[in-house]
PDB file of N, CA and C in Angstrom:
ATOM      1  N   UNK A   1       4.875   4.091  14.805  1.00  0.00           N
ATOM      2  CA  UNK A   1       5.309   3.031  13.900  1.00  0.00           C
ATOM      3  C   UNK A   1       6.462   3.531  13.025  1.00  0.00           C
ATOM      4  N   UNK A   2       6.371   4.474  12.624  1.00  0.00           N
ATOM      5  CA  UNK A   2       7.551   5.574  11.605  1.00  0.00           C
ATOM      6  C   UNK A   2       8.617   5.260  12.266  1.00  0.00           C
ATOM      7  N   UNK A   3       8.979   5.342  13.180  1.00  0.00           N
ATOM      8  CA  UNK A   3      10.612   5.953  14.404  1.00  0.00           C
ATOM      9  C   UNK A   3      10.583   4.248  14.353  1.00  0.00           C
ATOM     10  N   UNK A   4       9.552   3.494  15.312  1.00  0.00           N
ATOM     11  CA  UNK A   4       9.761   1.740  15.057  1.00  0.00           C
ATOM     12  C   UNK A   4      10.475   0.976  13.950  1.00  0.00           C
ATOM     13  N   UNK A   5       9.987   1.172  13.020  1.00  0.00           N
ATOM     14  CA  UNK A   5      10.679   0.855  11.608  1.00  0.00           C
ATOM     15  C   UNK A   5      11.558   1.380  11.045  1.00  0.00           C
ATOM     16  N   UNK A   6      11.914   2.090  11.480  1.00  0.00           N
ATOM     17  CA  UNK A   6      13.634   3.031  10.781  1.00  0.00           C
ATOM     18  C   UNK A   6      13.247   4.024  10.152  1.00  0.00           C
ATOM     19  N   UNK A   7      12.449   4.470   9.936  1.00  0.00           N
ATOM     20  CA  UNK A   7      12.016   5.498   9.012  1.00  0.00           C
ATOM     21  C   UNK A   7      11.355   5.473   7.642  1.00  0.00           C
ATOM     22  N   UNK A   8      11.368   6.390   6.390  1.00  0.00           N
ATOM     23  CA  UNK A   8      11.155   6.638   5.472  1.00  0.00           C
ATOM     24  C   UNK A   8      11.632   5.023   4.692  1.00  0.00           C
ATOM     25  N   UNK A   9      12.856   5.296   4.910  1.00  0.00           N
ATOM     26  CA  UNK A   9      12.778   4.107   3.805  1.00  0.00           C
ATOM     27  C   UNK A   9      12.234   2.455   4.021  1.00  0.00           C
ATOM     28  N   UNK A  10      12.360   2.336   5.223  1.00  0.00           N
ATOM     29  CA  UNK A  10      11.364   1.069   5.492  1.00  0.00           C
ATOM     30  C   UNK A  10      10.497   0.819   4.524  1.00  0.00           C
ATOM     31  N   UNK A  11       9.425   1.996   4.713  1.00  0.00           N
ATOM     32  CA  UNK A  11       8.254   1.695   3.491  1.00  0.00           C
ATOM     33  C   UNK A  11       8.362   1.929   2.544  1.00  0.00           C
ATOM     34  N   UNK A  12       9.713   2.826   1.742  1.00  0.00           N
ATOM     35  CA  UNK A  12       9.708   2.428   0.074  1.00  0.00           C
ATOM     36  C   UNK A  12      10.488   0.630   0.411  1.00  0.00           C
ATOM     37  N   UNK A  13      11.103   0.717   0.737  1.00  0.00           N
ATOM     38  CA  UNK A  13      11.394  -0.941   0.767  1.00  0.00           C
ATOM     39  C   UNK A  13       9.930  -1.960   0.745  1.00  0.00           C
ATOM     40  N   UNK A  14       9.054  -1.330   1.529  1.00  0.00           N
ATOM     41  CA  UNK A  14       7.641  -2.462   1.702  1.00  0.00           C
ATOM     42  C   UNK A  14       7.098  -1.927   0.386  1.00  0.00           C
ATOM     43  N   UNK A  15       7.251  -1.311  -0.278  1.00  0.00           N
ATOM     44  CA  UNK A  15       6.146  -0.405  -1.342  1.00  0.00           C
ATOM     45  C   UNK A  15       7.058  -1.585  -2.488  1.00  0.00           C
ATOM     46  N   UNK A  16       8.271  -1.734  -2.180  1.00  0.00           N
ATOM     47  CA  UNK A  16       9.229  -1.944  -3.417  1.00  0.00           C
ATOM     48  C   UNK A  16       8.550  -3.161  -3.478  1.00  0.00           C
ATOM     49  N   UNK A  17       9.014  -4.840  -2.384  1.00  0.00           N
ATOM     50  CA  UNK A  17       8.413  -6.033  -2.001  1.00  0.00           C
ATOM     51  C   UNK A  17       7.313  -6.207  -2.442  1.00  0.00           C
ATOM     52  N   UNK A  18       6.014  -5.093  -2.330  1.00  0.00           N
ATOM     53  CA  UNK A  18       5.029  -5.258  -2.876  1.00  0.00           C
ATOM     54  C   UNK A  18       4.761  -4.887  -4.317  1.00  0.00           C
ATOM     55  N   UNK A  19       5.031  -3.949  -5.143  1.00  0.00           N
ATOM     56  CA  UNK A  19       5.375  -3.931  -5.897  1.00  0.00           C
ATOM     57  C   UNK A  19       5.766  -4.878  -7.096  1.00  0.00           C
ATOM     58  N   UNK A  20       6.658  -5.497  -6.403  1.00  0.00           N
ATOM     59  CA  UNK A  20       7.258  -6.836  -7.299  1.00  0.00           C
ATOM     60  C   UNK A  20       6.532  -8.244  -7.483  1.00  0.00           C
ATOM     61  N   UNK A  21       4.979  -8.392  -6.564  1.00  0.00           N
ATOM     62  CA  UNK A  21       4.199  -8.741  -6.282  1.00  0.00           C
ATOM     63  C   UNK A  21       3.233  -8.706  -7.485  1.00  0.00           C
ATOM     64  N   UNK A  22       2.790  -7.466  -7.500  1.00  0.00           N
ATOM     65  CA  UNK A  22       1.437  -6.558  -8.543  1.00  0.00           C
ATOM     66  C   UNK A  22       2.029  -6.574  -9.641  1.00  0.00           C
ATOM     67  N   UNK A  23       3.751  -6.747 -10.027  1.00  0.00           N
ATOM     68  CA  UNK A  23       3.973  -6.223 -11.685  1.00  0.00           C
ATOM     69  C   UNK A  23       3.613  -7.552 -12.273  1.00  0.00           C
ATOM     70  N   UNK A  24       3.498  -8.795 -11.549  1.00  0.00           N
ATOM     71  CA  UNK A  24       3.440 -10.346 -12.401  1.00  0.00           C
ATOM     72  C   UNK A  24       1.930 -10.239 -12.360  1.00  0.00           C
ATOM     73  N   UNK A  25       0.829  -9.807 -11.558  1.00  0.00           N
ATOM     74  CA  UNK A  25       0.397 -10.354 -10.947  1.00  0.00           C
ATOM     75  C   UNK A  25      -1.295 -10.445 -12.070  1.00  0.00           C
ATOM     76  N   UNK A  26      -1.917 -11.142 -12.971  1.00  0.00           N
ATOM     77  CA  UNK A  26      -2.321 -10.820 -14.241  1.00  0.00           C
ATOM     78  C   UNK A  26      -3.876 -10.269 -13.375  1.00  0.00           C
ATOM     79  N   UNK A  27      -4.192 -10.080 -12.420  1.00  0.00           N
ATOM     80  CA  UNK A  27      -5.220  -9.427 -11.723  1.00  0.00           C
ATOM     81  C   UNK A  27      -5.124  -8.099 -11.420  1.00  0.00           C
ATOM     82  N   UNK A  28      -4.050  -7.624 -10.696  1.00  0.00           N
ATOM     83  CA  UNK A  28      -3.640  -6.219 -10.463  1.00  0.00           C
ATOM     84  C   UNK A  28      -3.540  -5.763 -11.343  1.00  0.00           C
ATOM     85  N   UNK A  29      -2.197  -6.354 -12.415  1.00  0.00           N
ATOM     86  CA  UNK A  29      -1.343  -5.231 -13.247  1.00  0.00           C
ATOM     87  C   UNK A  29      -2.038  -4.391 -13.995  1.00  0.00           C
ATOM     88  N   UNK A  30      -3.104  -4.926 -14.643  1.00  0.00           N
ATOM     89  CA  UNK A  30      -3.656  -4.199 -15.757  1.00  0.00           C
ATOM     90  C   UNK A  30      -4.229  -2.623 -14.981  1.00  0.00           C
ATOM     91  N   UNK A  31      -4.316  -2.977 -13.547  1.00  0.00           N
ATOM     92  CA  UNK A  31      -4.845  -1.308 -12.883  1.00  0.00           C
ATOM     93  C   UNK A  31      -4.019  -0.904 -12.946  1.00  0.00           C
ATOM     94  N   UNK A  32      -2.809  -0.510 -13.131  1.00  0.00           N
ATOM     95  CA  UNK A  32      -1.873   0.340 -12.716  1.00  0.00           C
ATOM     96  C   UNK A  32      -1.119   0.530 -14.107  1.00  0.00           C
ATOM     97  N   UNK A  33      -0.559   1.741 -14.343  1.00  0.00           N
ATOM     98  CA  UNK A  33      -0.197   2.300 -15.523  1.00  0.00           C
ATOM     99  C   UNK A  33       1.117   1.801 -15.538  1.00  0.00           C
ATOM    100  N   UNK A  34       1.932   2.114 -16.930  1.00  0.00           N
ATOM    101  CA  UNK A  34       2.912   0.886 -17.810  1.00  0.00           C
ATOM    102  C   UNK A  34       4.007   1.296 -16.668  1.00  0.00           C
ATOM    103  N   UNK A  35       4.123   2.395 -16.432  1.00  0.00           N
ATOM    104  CA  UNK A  35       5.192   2.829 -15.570  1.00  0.00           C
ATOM    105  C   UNK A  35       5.089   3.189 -13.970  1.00  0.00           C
ATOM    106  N   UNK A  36       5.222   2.154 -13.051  1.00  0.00           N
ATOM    107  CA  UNK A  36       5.137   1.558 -12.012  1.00  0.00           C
ATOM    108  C   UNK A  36       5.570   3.362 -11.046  1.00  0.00           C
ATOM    109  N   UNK A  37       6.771   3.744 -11.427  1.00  0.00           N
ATOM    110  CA  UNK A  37       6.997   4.458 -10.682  1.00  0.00           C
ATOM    111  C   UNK A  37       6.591   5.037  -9.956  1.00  0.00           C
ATOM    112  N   UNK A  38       5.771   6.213 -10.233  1.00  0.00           N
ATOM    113  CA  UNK A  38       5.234   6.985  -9.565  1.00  0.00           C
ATOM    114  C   UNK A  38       4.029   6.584  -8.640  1.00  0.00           C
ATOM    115  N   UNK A  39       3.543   4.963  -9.118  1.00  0.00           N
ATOM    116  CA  UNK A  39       3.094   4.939  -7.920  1.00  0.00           C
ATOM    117  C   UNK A  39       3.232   4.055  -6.739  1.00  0.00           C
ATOM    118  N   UNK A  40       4.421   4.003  -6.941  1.00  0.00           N
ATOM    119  CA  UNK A  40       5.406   3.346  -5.480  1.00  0.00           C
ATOM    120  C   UNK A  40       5.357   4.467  -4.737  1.00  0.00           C
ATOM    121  N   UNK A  41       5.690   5.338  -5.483  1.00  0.00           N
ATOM    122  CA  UNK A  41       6.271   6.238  -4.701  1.00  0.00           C
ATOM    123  C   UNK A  41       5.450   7.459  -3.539  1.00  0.00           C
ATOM    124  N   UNK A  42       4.079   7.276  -4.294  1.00  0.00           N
ATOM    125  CA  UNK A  42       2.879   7.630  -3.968  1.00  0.00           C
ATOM    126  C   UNK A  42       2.318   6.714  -2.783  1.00  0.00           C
ATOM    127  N   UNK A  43       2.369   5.501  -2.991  1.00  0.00           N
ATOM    128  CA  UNK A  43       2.366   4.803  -1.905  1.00  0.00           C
ATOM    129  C   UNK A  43       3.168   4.509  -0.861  1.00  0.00           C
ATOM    130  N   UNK A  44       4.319   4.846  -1.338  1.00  0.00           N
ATOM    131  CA  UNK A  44       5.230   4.497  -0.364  1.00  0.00           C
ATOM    132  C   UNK A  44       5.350   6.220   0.855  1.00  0.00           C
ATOM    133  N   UNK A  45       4.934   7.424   0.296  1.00  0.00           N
ATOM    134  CA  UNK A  45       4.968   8.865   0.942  1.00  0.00           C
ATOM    135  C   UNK A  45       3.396   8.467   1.704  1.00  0.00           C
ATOM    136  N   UNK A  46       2.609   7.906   1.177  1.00  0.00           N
ATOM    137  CA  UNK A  46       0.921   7.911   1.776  1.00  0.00           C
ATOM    138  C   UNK A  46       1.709   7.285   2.896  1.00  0.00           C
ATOM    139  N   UNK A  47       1.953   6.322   2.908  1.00  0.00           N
ATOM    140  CA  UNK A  47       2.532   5.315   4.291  1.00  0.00           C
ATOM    141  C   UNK A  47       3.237   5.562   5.298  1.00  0.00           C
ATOM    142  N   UNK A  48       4.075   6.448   4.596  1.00  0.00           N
ATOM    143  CA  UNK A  48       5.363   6.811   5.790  1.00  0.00           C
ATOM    144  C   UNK A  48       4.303   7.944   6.373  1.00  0.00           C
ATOM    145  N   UNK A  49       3.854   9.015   6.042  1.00  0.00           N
ATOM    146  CA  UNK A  49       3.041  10.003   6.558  1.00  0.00           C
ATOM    147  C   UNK A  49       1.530   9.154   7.438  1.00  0.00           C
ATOM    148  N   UNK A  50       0.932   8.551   6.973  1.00  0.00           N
ATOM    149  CA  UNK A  50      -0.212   7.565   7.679  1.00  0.00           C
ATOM    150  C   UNK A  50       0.447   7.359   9.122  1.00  0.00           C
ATOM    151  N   UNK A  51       1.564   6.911   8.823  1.00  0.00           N
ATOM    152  CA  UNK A  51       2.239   6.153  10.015  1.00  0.00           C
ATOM    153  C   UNK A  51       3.070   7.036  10.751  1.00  0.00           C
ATOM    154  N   UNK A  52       3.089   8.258  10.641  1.00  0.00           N
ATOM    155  CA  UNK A  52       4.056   9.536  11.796  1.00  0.00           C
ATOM    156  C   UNK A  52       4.659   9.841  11.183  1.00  0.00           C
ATOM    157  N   UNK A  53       5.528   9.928   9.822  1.00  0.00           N
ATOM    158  CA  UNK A  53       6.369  10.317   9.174  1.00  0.00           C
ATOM    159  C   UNK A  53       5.897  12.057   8.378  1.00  0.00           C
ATOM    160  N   UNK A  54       6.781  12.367   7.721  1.00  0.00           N
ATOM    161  CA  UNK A  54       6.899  13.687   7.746  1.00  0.00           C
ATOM    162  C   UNK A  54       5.492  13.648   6.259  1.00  0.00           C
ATOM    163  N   UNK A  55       5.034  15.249   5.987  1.00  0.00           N
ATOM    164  CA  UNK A  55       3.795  15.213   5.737  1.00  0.00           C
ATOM    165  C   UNK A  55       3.756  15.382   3.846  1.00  0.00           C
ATOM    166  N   UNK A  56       4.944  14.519   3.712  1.00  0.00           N
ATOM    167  CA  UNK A  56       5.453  14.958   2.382  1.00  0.00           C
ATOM    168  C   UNK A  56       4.558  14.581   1.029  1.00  0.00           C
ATOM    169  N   UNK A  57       3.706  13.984   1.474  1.00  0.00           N
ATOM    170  CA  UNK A  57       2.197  13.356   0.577  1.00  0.00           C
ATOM    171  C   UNK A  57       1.458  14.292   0.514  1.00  0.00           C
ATOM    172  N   UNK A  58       1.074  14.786   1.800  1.00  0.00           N
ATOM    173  CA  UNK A  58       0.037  16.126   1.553  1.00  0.00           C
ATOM    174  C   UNK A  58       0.587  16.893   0.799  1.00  0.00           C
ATOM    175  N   UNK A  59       1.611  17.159   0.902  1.00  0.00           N
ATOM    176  CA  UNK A  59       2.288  18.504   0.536  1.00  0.00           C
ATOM    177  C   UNK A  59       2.280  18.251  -0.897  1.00  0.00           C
ATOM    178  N   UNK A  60       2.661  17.496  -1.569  1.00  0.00           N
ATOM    179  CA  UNK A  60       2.565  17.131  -2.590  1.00  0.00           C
ATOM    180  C   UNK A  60       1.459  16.814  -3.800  1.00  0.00           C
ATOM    181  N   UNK A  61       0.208  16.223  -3.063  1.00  0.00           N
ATOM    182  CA  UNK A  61      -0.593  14.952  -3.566  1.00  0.00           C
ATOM    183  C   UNK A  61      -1.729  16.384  -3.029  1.00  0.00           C
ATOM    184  N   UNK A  62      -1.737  16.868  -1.582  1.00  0.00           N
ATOM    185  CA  UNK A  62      -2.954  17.169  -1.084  1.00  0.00           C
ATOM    186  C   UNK A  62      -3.520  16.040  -0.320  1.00  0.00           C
ATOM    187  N   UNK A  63      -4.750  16.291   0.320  1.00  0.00           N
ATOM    188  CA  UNK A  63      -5.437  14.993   1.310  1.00  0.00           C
ATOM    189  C   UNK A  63      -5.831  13.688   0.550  1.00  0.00           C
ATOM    190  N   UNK A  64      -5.332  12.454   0.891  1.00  0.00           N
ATOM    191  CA  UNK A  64      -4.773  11.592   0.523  1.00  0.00           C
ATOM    192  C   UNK A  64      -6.465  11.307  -0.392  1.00  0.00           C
ATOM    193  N   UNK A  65      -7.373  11.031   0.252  1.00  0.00           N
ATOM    194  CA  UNK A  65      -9.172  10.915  -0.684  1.00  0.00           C
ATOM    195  C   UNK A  65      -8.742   9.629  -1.512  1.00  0.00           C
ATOM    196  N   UNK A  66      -8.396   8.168  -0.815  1.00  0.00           N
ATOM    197  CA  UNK A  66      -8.358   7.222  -0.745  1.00  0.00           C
ATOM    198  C   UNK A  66      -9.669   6.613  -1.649  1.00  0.00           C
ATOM    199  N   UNK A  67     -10.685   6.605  -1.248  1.00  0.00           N
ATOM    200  CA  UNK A  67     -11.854   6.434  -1.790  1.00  0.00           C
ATOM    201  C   UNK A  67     -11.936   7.111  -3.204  1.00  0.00           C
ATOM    202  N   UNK A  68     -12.011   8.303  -3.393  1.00  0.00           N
ATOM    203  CA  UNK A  68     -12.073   8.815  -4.599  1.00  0.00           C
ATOM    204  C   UNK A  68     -10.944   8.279  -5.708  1.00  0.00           C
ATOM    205  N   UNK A  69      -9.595   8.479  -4.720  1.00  0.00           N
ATOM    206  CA  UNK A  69      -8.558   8.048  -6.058  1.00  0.00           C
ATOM    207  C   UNK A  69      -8.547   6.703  -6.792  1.00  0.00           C
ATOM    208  N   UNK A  70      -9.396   5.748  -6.005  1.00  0.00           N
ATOM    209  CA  UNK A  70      -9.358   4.759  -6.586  1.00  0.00           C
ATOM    210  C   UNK A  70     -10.966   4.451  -6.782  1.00  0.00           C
ATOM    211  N   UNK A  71     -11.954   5.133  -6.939  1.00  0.00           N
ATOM    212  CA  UNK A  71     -12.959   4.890  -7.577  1.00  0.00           C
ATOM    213  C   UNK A  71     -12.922   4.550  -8.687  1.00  0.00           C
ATOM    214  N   UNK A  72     -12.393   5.486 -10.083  1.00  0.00           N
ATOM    215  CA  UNK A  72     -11.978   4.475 -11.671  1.00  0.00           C
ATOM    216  C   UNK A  72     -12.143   3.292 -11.722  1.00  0.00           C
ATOM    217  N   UNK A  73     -11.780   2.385 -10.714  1.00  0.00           N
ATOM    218  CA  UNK A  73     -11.284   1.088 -10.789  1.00  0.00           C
ATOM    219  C   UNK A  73     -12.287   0.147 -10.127  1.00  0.00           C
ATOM    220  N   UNK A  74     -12.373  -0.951 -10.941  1.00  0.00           N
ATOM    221  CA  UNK A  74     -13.378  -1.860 -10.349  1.00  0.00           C
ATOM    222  C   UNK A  74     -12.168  -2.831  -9.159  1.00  0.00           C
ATOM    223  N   UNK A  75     -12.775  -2.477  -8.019  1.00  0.00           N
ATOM    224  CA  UNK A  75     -12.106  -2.981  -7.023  1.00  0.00           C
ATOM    225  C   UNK A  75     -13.105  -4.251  -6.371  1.00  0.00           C
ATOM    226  N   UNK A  76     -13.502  -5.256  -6.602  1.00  0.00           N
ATOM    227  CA  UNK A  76     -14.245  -6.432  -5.812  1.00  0.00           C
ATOM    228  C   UNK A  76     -12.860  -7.098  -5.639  1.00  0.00           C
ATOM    229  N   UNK A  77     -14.207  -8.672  -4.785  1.00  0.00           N
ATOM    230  CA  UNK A  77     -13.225  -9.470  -3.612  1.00  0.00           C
ATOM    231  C   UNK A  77     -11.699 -10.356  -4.367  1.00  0.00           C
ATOM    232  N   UNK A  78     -11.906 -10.014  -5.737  1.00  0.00           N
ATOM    233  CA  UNK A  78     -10.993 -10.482  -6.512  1.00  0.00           C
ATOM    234  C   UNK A  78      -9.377  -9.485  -6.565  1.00  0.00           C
ATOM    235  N   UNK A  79      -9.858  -8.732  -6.780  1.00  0.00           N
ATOM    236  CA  UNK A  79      -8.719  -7.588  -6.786  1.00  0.00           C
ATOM    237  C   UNK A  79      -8.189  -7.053  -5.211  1.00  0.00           C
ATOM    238  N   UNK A  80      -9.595  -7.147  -4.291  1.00  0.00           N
ATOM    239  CA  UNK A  80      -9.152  -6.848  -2.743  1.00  0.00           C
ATOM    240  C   UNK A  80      -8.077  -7.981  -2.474  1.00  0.00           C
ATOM    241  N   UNK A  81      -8.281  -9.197  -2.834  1.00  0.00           N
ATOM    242  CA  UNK A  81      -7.579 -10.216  -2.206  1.00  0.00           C
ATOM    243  C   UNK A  81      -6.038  -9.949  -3.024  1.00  0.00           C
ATOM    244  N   UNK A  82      -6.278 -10.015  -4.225  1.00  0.00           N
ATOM    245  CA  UNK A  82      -4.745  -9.915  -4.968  1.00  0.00           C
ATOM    246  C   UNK A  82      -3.885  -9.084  -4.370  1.00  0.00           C
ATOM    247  N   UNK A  83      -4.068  -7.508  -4.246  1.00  0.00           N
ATOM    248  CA  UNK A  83      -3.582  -6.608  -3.254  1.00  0.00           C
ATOM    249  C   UNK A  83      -3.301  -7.046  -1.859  1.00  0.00           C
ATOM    250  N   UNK A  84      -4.148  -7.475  -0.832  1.00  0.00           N
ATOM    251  CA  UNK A  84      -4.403  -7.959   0.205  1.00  0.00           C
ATOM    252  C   UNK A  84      -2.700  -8.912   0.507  1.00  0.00           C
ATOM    253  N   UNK A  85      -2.652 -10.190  -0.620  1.00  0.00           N
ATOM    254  CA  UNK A  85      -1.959 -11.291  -0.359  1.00  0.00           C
ATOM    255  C   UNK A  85      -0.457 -10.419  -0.868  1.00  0.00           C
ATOM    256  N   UNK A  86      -0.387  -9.596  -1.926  1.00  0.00           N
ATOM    257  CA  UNK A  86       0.953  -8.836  -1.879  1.00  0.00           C
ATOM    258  C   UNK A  86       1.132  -8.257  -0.897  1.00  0.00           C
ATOM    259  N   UNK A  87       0.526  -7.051  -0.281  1.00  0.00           N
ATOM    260  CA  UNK A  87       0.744  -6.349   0.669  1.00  0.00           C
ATOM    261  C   UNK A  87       1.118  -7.397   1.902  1.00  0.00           C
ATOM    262  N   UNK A  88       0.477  -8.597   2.457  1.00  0.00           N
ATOM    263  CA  UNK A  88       0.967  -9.120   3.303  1.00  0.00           C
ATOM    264  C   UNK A  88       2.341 -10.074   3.259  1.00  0.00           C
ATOM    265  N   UNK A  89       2.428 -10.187   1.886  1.00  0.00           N
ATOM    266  CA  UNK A  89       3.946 -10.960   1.716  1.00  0.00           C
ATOM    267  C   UNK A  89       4.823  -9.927   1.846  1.00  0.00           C
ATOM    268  N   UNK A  90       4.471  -8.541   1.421  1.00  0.00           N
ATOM    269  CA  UNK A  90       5.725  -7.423   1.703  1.00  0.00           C
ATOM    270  C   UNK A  90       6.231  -7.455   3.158  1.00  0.00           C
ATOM    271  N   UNK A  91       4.746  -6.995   4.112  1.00  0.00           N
ATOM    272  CA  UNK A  91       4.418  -7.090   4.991  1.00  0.00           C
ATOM    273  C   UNK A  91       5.733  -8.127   6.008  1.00  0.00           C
ATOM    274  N   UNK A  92       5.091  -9.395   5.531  1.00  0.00           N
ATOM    275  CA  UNK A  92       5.471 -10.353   6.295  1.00  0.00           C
ATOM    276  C   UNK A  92       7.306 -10.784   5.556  1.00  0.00           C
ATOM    277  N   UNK A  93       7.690 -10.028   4.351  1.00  0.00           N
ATOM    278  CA  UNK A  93       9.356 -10.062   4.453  1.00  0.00           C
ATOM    279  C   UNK A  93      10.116  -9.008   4.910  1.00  0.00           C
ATOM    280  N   UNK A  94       9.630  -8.900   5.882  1.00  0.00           N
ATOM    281  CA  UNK A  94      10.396  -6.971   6.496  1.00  0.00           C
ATOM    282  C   UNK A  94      10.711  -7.620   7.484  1.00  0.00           C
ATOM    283  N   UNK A  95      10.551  -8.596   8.416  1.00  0.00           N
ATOM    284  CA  UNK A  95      11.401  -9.038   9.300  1.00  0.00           C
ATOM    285  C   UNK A  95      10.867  -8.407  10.568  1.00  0.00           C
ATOM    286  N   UNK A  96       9.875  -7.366  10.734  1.00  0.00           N
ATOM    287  CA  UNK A  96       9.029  -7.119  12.033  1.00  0.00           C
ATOM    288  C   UNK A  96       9.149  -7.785  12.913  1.00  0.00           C
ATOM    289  N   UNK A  97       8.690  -7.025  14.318  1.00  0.00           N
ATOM    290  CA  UNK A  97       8.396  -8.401  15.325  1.00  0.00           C
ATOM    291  C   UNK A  97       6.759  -8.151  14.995  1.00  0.00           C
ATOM    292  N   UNK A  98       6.739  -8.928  16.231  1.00  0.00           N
ATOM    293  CA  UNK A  98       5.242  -9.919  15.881  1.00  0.00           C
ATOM    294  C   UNK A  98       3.821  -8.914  15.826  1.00  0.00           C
ATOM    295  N   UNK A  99       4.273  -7.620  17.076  1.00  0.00           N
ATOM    296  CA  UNK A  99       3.313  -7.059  17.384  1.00  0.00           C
ATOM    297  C   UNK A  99       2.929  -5.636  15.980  1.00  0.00           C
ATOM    298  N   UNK A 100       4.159  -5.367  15.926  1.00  0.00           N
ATOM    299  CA  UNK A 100       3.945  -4.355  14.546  1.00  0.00           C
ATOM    300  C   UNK A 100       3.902  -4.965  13.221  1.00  0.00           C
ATOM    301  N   UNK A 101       3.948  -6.112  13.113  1.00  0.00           N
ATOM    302  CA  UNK A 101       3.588  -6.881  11.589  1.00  0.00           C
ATOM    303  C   UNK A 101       2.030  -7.064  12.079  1.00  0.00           C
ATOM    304  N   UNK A 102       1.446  -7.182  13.447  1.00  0.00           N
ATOM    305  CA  UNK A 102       0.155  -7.750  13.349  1.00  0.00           C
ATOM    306  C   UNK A 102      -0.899  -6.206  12.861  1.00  0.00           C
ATOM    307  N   UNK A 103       0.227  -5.345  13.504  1.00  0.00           N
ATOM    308  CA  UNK A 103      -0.514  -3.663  12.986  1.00  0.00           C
ATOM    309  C   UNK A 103      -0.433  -3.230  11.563  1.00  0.00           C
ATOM    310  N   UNK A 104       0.508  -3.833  10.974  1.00  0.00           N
ATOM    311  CA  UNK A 104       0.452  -3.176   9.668  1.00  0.00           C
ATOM    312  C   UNK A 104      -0.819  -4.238   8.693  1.00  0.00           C
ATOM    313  N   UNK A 105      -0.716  -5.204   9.212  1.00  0.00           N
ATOM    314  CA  UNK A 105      -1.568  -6.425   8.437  1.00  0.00           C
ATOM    315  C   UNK A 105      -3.034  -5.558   8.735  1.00  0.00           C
ATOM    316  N   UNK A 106      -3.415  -5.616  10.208  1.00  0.00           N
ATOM    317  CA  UNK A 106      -4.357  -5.445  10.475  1.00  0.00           C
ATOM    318  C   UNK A 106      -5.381  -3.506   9.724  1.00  0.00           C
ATOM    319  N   UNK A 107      -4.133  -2.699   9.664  1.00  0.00           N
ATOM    320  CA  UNK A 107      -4.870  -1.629   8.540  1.00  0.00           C
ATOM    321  C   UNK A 107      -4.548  -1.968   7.599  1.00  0.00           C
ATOM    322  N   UNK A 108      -4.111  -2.851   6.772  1.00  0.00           N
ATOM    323  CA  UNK A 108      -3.673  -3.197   5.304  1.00  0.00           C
ATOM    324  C   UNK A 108      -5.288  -4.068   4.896  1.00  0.00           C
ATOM    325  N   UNK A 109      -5.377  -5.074   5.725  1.00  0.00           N
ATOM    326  CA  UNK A 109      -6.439  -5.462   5.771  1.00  0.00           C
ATOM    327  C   UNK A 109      -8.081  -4.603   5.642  1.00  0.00           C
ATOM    328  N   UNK A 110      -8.369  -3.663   6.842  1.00  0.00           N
ATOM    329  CA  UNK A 110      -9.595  -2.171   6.848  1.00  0.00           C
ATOM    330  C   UNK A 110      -9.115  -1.757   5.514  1.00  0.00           C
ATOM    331  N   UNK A 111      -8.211  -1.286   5.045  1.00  0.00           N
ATOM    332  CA  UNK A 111      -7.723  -0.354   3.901  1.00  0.00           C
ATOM    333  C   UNK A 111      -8.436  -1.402   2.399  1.00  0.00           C
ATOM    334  N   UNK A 112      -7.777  -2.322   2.572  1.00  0.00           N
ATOM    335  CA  UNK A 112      -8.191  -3.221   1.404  1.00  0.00           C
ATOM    336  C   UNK A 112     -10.238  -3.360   0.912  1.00  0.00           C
ATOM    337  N   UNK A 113     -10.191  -3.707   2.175  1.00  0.00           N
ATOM    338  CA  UNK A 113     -12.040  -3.879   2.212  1.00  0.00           C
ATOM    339  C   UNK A 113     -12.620  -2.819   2.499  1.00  0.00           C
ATOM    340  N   UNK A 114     -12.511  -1.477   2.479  1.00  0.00           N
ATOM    341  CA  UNK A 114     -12.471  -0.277   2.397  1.00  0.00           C
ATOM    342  C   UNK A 114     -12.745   0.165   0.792  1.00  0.00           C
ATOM    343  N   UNK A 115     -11.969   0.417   0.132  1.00  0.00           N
ATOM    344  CA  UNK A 115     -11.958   0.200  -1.284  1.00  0.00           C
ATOM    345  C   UNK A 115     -12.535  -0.554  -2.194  1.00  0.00           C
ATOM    346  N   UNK A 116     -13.047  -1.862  -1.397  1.00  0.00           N
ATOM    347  CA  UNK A 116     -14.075  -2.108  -2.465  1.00  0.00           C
ATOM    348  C   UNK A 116     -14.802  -1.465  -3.303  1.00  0.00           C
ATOM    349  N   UNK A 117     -15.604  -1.553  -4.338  1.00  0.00           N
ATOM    350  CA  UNK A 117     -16.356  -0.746  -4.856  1.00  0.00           C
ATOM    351  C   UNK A 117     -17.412  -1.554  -5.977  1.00  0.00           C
ATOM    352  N   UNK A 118     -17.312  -2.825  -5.795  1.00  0.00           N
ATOM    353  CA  UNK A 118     -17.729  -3.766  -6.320  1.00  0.00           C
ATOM    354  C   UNK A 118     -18.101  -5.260  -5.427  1.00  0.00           C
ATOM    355  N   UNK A 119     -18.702  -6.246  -5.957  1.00  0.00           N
ATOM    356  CA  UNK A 119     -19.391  -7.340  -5.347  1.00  0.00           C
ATOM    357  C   UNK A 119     -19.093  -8.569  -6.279  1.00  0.00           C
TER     358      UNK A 119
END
């Protein structure tokens, strides 16, 4: 998927799209700290590496422990969905074809309901 999409910056571009999503968004925002940055950018290195790209998250961050990093946070079907519907509008303005937008939806989707941690 990495080499498919052009590379690295593809997904700070999808990290960015989404992003701009979560800063309005009065469900998300309050999880995420005043200054957005760092974790675009965190998301946007988890992604490119998830997806074949170079291993510059580990190297950095260490093993990604998805589950743990976002334990703090009350994650139910309220907050899964808010995330969920950004990530797929990023998703779905990247201009993909059909078969690799249905792949990124489809782990964006496991990933989302994954993280739950609430009911």
């Amino acid at each position: 998927m990495y080499d498919r999409v052009g590379g690295e910056q593809f997904f700070f571009d999808l990290v960015g799209r989404f992003y701009l999503g979560v800063g309005g968004d009065p469900v998300l925002r309050p999880l995420y700290p005043e200054d957005l940055n760092e974790s675009k950018a965190h998301l946007a290195l988890f992604l490119s590496q998830y997806w074949g790209g170079p291993t510059t998250y580990n190297e950095e961050r260490g093993h990604p422990r998805l589950r743990m990093r976002h334990a703090p946070f009350v994650i139910g079907p309220l907050e899964r969905d808010a995330w969920l519907r950004h990530m797929a509008d990023a998703v779905r303005g990247a201009g993909l074809d059909a078969g690799d937008e249905e792949e990124l939806l489809s782990y964006f989707e496991m990933a989302a309901d994954s993280l739950m941690n609430s009911r």
